[in-house]
N, C-alpha and C. Protein backbone atom coordinates (compact mmCIF):
# COMPACT_ATOMS: atom_id res chain seq x y z
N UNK A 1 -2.57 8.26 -2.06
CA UNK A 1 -3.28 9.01 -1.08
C UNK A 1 -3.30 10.49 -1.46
N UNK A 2 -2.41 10.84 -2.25
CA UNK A 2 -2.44 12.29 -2.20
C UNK A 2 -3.66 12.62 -3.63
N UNK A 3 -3.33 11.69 -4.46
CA UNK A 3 -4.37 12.11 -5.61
C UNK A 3 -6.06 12.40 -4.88
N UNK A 4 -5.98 11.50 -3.84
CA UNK A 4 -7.15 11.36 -2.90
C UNK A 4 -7.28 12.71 -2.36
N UNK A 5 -6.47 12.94 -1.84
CA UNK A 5 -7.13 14.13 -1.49
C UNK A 5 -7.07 15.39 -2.28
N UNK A 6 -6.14 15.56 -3.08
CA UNK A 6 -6.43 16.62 -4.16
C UNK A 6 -8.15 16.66 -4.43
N UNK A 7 -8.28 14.95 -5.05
CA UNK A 7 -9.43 14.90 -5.34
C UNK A 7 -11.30 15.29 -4.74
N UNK A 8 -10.75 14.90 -3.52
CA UNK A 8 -12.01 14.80 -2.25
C UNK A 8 -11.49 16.37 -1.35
N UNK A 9 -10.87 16.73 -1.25
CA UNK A 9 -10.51 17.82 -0.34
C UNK A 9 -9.47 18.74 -0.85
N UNK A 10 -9.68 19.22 -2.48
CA UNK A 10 -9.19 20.28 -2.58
C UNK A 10 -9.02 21.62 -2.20
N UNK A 11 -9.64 22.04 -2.20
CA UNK A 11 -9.88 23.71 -1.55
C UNK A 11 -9.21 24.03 -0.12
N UNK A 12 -9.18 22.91 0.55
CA UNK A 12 -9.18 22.54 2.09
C UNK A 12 -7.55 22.46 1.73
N UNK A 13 -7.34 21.61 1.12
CA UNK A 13 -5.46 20.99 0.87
C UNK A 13 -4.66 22.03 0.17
N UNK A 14 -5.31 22.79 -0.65
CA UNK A 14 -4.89 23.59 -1.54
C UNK A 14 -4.11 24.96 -0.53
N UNK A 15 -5.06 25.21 0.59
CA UNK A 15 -4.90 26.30 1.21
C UNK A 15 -3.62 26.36 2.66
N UNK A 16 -3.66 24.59 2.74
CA UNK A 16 -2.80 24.39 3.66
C UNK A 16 -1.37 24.35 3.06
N UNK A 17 -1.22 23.81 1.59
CA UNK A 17 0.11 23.73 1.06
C UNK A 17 0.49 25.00 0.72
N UNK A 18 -0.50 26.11 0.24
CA UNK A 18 0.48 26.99 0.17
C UNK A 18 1.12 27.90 1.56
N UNK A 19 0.69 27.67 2.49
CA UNK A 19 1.41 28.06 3.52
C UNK A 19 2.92 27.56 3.66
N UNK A 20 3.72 28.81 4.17
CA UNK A 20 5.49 28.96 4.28
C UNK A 20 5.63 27.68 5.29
N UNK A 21 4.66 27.47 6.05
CA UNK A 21 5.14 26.50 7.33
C UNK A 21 4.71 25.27 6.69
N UNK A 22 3.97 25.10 5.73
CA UNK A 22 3.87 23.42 5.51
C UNK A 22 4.99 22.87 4.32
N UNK A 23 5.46 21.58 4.18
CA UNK A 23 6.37 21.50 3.22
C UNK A 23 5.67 19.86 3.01
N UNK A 24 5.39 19.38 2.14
CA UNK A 24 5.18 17.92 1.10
C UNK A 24 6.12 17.14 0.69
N UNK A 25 6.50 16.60 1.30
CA UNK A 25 6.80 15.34 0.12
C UNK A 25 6.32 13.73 -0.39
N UNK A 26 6.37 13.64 -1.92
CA UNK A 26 5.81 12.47 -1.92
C UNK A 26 7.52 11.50 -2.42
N UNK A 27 7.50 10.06 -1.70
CA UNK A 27 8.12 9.37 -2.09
C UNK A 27 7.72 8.43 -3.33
N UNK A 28 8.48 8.80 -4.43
CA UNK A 28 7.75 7.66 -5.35
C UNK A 28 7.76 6.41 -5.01
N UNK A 29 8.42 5.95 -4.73
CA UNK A 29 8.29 4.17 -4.62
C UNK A 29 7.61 3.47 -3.53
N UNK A 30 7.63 2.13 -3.29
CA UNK A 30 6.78 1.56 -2.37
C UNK A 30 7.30 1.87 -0.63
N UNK A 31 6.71 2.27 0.02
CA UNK A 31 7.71 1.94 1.62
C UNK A 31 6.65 0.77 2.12
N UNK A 32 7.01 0.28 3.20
CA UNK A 32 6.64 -1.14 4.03
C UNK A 32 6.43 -0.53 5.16
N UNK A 33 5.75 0.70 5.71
CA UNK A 33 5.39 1.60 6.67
C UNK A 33 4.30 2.70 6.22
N UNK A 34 3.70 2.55 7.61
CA UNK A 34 2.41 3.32 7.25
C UNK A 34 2.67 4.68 7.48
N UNK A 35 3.24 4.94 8.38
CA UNK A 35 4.10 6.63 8.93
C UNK A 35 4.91 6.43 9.50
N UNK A 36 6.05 7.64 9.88
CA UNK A 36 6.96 7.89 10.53
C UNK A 36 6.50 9.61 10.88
N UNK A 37 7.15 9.66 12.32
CA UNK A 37 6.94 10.92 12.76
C UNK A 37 8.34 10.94 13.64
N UNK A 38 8.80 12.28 13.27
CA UNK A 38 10.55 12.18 14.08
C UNK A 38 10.51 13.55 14.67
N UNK A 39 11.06 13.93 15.78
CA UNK A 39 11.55 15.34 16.45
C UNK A 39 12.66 15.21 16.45
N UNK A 40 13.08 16.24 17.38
CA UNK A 40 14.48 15.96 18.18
C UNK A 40 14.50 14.90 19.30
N UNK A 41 13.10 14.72 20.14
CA UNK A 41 13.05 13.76 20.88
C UNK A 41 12.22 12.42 21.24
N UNK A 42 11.30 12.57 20.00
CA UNK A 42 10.32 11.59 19.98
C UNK A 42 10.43 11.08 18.36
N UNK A 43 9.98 9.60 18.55
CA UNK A 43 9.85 8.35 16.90
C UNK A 43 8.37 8.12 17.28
N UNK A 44 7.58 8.19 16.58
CA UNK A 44 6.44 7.23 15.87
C UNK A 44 6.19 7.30 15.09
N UNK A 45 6.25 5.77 15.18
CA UNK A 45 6.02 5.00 13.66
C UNK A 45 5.03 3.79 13.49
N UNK A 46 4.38 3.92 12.65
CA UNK A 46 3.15 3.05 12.14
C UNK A 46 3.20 1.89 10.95
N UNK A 47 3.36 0.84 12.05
CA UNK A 47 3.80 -0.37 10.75
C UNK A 47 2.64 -0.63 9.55
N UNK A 48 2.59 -1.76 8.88
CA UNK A 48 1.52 -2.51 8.46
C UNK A 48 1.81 -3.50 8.72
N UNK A 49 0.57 -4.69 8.87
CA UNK A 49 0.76 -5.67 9.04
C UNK A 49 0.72 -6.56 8.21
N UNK A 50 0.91 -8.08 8.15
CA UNK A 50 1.58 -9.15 7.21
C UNK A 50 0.94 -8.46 5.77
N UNK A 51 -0.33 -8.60 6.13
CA UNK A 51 -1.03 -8.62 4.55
C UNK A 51 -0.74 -7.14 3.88
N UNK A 52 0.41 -6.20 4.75
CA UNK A 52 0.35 -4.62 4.21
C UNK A 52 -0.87 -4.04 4.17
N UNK A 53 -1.77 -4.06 5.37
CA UNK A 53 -2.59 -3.22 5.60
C UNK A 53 -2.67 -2.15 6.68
N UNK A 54 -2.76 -1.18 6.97
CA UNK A 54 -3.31 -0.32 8.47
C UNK A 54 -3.25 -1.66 9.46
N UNK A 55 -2.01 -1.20 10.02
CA UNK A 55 -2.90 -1.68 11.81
C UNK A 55 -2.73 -0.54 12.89
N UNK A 56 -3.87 -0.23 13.79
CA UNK A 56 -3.31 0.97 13.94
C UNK A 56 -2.33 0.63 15.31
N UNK A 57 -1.89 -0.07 15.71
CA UNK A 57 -0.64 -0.59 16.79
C UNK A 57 0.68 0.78 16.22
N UNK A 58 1.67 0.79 17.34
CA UNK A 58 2.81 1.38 16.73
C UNK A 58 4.05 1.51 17.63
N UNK A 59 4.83 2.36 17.29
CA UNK A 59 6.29 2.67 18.11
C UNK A 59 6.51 3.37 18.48
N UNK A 60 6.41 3.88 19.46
CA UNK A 60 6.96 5.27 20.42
C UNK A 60 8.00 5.01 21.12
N UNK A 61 9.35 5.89 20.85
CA UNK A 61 10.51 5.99 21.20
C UNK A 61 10.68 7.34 21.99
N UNK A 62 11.23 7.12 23.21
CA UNK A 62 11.89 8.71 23.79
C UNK A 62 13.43 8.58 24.25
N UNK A 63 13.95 7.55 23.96
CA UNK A 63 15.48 7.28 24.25
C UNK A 63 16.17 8.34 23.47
N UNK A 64 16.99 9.06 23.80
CA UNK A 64 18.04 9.52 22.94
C UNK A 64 18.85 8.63 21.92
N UNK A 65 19.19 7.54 22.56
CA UNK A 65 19.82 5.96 21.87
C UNK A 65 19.26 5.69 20.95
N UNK A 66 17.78 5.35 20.79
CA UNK A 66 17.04 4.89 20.02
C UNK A 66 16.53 6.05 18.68
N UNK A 67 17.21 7.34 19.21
CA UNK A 67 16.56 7.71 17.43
C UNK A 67 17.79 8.43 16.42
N UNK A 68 19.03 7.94 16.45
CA UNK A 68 19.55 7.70 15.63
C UNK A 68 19.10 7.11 14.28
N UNK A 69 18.79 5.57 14.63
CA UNK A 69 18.67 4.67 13.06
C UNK A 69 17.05 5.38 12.70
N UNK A 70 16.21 5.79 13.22
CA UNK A 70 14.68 6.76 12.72
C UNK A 70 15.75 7.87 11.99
N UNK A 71 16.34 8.66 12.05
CA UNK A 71 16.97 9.76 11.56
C UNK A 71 17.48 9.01 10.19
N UNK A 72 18.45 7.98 10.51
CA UNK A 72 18.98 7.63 9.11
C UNK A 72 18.06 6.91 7.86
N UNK A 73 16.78 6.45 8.32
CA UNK A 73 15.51 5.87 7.92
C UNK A 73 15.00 7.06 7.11
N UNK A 74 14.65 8.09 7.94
CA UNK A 74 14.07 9.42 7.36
C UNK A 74 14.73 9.62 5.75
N UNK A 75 16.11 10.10 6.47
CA UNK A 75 16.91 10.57 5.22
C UNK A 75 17.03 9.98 4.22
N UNK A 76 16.89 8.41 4.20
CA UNK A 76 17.11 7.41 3.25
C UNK A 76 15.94 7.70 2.37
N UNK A 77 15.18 7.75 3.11
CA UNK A 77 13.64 8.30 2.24
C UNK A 77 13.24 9.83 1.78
N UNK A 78 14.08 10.63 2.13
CA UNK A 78 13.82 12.07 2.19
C UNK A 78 14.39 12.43 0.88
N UNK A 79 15.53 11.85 0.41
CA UNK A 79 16.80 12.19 -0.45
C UNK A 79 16.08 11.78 -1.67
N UNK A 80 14.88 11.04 -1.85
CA UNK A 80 14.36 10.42 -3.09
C UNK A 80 13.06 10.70 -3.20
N UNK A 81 13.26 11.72 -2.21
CA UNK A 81 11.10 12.14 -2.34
C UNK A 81 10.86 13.38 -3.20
N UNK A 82 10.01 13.58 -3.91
CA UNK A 82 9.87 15.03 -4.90
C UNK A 82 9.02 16.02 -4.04
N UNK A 83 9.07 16.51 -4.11
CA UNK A 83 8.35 18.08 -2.94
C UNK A 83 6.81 18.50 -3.78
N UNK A 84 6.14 18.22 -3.57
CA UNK A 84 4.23 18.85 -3.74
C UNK A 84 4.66 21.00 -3.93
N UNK A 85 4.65 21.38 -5.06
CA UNK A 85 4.61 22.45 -5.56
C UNK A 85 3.57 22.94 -5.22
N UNK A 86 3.93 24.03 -5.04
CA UNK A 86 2.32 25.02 -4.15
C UNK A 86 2.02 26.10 -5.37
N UNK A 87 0.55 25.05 -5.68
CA UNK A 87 0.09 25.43 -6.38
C UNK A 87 -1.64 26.55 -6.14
């Protein structure tokens, strides 16, 4: 996705990464999730379905309880992602 948009929406992408407030990362390897979005008090997250495609269904969490294991999910994935250089 990202070559995608380098490709189709450079100028546009180019101008948002170099801003101090945006930060990139790409995970190299495969995940089995379409997004994750975490705060301090809100999870959504966007599965795929059987065949690993978009569905757009998802998970919204506001428990305090419940976003622990989203936090440890994040990090598991955060610790192995390379950061998009602002170029």
């Amino acid at each position: 996705m990202y070559a995608s948009i380098q490709d189709h929406e450079h100028a546009d992408f180019k101008e948002v990464v170099k801003s101090d407030r945006f930060n990139l990362y790409i995970y190299p390897e495969k995940i089995d999730f379409m997004s994750l979005g975490l705060t301090d008090h809100y999870l959504i997250m966007r599965l795929l379905n059987k065949e690993e495609e978009y569905d757009n269904r998802y998970i919204l969490c506001c428990n305090s309880g419940a976003l622990q294991w989203p936090k440890e999910l994040y990090q598991y994935y955060f610790k192995d992602s390379v950061p998009v250089t602002k170029k």
